[in-house]
Protein backbone atom coordinates (compact mmCIF):
# COMPACT_ATOMS: atom_id res chain seq x y z
CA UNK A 1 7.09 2.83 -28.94
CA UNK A 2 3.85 4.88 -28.15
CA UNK A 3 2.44 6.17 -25.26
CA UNK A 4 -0.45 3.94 -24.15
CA UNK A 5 -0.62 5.16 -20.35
CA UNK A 6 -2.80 8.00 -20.01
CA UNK A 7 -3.22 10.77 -16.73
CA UNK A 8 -5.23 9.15 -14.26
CA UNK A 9 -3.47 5.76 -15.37
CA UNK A 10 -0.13 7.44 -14.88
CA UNK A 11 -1.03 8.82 -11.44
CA UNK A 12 -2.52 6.18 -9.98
CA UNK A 13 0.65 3.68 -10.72
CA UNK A 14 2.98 6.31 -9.47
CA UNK A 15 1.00 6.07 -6.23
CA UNK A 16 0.60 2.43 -5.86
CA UNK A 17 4.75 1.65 -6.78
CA UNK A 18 5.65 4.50 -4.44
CA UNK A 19 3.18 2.62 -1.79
CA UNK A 20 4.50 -0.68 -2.12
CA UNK A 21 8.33 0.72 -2.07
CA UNK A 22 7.43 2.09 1.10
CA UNK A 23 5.71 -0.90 2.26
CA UNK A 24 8.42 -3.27 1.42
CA UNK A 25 11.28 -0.86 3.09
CA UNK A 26 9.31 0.03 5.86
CA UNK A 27 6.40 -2.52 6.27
CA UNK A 28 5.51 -5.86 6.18
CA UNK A 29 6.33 -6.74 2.55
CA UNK A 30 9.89 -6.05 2.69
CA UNK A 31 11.59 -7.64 -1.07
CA UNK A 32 8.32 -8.46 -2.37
CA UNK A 33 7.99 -4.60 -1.81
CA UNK A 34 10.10 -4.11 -4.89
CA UNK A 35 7.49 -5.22 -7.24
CA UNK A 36 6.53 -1.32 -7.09
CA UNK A 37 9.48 -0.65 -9.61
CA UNK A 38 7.22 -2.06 -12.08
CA UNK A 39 4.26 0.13 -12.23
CA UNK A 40 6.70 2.97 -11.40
CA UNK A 41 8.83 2.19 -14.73
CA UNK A 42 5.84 2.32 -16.80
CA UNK A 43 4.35 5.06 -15.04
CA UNK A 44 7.54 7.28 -16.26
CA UNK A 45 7.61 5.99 -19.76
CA UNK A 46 4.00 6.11 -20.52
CA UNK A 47 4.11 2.86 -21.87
CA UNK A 48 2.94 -0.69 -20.51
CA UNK A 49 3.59 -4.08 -22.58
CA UNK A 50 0.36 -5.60 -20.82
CA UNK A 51 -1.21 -2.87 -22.61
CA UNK A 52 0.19 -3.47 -26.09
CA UNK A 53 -0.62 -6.62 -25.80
CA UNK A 54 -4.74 -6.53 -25.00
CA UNK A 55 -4.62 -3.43 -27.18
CA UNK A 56 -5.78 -0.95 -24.52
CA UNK A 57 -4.69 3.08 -24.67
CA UNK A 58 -5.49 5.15 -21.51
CA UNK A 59 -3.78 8.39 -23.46
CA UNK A 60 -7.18 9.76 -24.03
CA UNK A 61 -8.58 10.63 -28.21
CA UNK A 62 -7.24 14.12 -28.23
CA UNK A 63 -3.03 13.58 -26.89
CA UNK A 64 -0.21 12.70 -28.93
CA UNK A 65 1.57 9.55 -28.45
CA UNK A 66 4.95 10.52 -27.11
């Protein structure tokens, strides 16, 4: 499995599933708030199956795959 999440990819899911945690245990979402696990999982292993699929690589030309 190679890294296909790149910097600015990573920090911007880390963001959004930290967001919608704290949306769905403090806001308005509440369960459906748990969909932030998602982009947070693939935020910490670099690596998205969406991605894999369409064949898109955020990691940038010069990074190793980890």
């Amino acid at each position: 499995m190679t890294s296909n999440v790149g910097g600015m990819d990573r920090t911007l899911r880390i963001v959004a599933g930290a967001l919608l945690l704290a949306l769905g245990a403090f806001g308005p979402l509440g369960w459906w708030g748990l969909i932030g696990v998602v982009p947070l999982a693939t935020a910490l292993m670099r690596w998205c199956p969406a991605y894999t699929l369409l064949g898109v690589n955020t990691c940038g030309v010069g990074q190793k795959p980890v």
